[in-house]
C-alpha atoms as a PDB file:
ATOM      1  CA  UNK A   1     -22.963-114.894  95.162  1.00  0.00           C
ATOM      2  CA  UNK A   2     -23.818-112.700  92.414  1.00  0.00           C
ATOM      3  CA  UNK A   3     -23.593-108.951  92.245  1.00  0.00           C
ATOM      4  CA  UNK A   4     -26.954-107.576  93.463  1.00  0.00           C
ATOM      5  CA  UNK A   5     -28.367-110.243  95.438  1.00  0.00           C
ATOM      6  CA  UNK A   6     -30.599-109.623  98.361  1.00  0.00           C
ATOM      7  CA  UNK A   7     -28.699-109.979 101.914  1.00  0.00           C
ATOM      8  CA  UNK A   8     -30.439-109.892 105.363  1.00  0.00           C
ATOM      9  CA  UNK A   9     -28.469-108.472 107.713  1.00  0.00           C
ATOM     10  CA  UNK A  10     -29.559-109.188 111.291  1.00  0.00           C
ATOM     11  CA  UNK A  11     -27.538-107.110 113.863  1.00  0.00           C
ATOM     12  CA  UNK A  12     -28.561-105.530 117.131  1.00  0.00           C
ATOM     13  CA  UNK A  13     -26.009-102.728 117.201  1.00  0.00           C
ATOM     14  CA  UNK A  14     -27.768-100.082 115.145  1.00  0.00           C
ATOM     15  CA  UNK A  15     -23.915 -99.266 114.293  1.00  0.00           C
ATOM     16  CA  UNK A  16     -22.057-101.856 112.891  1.00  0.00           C
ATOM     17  CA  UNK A  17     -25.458-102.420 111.458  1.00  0.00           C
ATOM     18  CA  UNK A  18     -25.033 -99.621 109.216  1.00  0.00           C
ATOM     19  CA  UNK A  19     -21.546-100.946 108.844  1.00  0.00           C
ATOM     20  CA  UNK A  20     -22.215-104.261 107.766  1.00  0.00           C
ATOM     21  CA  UNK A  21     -24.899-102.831 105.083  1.00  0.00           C
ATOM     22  CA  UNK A  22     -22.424-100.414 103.942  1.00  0.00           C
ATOM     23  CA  UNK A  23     -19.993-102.697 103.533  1.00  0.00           C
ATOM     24  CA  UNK A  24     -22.542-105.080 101.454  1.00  0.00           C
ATOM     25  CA  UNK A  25     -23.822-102.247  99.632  1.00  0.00           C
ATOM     26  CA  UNK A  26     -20.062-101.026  98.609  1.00  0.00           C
ATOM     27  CA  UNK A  27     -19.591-104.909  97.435  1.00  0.00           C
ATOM     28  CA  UNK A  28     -22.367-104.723  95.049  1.00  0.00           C
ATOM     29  CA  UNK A  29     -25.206-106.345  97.084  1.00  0.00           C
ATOM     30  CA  UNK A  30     -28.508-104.774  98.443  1.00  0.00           C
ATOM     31  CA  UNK A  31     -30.101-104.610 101.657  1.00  0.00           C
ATOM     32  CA  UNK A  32     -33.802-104.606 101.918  1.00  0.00           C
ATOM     33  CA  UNK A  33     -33.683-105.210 105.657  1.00  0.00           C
ATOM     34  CA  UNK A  34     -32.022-105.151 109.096  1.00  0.00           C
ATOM     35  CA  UNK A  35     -33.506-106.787 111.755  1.00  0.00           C
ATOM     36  CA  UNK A  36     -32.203-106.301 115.185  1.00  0.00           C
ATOM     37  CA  UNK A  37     -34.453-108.518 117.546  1.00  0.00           C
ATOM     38  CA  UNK A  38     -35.181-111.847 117.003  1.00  0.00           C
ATOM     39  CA  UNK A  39     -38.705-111.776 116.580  1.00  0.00           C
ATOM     40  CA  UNK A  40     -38.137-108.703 113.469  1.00  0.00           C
ATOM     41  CA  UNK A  41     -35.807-111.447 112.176  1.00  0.00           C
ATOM     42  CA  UNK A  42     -38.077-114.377 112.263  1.00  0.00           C
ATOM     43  CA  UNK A  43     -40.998-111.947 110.476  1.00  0.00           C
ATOM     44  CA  UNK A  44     -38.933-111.157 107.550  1.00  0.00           C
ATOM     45  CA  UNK A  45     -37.587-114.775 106.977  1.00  0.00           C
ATOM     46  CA  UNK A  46     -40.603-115.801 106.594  1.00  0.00           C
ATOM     47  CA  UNK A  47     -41.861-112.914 104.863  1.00  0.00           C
ATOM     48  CA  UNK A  48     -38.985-111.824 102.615  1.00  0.00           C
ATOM     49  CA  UNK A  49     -37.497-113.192  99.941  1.00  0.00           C
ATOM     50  CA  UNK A  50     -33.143-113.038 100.530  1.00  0.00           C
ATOM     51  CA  UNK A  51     -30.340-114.344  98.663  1.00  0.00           C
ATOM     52  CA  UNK A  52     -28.297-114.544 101.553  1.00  0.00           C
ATOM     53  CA  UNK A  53     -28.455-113.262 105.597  1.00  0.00           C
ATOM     54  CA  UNK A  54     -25.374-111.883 108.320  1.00  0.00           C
ATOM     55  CA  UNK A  55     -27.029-112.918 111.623  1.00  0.00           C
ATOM     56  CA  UNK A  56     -25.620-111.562 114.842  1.00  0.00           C
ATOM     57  CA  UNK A  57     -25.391-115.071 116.922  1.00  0.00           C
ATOM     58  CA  UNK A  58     -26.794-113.200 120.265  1.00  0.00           C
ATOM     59  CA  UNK A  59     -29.589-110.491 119.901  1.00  0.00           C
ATOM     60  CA  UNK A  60     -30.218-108.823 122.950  1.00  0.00           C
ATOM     61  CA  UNK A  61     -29.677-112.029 125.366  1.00  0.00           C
ATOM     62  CA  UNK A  62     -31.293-114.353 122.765  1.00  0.00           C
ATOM     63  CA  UNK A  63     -29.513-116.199 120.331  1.00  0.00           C
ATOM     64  CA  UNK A  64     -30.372-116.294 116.415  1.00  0.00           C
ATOM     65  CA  UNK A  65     -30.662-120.183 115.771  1.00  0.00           C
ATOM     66  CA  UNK A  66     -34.356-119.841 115.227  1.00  0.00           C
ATOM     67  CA  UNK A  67     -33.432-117.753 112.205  1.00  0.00           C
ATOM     68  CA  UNK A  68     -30.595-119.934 111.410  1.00  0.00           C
ATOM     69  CA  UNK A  69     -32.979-122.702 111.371  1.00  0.00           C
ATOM     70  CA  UNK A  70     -35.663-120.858 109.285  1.00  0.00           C
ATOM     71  CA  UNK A  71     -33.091-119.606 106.662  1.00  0.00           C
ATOM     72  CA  UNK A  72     -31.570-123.277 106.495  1.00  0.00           C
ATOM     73  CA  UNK A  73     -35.037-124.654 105.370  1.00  0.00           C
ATOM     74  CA  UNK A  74     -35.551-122.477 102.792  1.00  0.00           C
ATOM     75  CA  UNK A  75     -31.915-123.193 101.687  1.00  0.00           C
ATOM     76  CA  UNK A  76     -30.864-119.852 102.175  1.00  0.00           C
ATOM     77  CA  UNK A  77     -26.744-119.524 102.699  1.00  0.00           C
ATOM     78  CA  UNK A  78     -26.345-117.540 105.668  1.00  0.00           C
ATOM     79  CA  UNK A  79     -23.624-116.775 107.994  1.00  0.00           C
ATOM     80  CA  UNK A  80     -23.091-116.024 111.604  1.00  0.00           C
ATOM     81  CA  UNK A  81     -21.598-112.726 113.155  1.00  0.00           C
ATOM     82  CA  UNK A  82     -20.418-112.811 116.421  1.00  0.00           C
ATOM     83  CA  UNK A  83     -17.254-111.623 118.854  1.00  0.00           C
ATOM     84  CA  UNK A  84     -17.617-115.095 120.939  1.00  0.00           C
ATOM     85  CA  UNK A  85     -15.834-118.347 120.040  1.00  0.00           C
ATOM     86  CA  UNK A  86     -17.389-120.958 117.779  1.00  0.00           C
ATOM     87  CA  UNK A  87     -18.190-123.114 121.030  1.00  0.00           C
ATOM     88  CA  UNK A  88     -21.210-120.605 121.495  1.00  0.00           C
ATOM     89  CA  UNK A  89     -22.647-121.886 117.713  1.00  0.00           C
ATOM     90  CA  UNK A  90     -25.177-124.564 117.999  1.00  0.00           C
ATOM     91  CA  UNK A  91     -23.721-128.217 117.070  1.00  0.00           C
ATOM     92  CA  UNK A  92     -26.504-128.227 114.152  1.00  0.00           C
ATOM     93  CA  UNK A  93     -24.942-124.992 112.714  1.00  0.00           C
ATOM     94  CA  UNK A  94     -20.885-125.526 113.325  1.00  0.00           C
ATOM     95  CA  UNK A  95     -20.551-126.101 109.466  1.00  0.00           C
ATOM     96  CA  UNK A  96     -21.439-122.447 108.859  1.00  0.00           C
ATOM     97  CA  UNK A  97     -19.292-119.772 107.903  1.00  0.00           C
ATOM     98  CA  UNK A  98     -18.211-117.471 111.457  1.00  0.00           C
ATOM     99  CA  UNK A  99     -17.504-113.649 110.426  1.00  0.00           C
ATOM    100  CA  UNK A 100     -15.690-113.256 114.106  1.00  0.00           C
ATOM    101  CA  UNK A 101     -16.608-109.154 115.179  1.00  0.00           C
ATOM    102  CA  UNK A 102     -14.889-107.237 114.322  1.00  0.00           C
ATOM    103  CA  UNK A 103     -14.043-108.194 110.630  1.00  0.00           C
ATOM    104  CA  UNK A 104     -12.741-106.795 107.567  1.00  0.00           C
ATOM    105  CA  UNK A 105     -14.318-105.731 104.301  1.00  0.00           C
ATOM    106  CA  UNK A 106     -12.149-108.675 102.222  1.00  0.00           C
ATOM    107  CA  UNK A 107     -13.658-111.199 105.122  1.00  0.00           C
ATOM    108  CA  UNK A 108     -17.080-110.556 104.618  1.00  0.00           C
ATOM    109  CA  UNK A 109     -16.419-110.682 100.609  1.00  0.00           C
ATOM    110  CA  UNK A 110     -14.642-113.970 101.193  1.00  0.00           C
ATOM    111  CA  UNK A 111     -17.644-115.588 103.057  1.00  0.00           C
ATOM    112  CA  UNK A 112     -20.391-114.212 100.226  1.00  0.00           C
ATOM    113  CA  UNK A 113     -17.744-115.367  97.218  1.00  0.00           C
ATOM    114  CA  UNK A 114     -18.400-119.179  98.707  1.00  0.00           C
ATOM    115  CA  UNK A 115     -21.917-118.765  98.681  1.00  0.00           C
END
């Protein structure tokens, strides 16, 4: 992934939120928004143009597939964020790259060097 590309970040804790787009932001990348519901999510995949996307795999008791499913069409690399197992990824999505919560700054760069 190239040096200012545009990354979604979808995240329901407004903290690691701002972590995650710090992080991206200190790797070169921007940020033009951070959805923390589903529903925001959904609304800026289809309005938004993104490189890339970090979803959260559960946003406030729902899970992001719907988003996963959107980004996928469009052929947008994403990958998932979550602090549960890979059993909790949907079997459609279990080739996608799992950041597992909480990660490091070299494991997020790993994940956008393969996209």
């Amino acid at each position: 992934m190239n040096k200012g590309a545009r990354i979604l970040v979808v995240e329901d804790e407004g903290l690691l939120a701002m972590m995650i787009q710090e992080m991206l932001e200190d790797l070169g990348f921007e940020v033009p928004d951070v959805a923390s519901t589903l529903s925001e999510g959904i609304g800026l995949v289809e309005t938004g143009a993104y490189d890339a996307a970090i979803l959260d795999v559960s946003l406030h008791g729902e899970n992001s597939f719907p988003i996963a499913s959107l980004l996928a069409d469009k052929g947008i690399p994403f990958a998932f964020s979550s602090g549960f197992s890979l059993e909790d990824i949907a079997p459609e999505f279990a080739d996608r790259p799992l950041l597992r919560k909480p990660y490091q700054f070299n494991e997020l760069e790993g994940i956008l060097a393969a996209f």
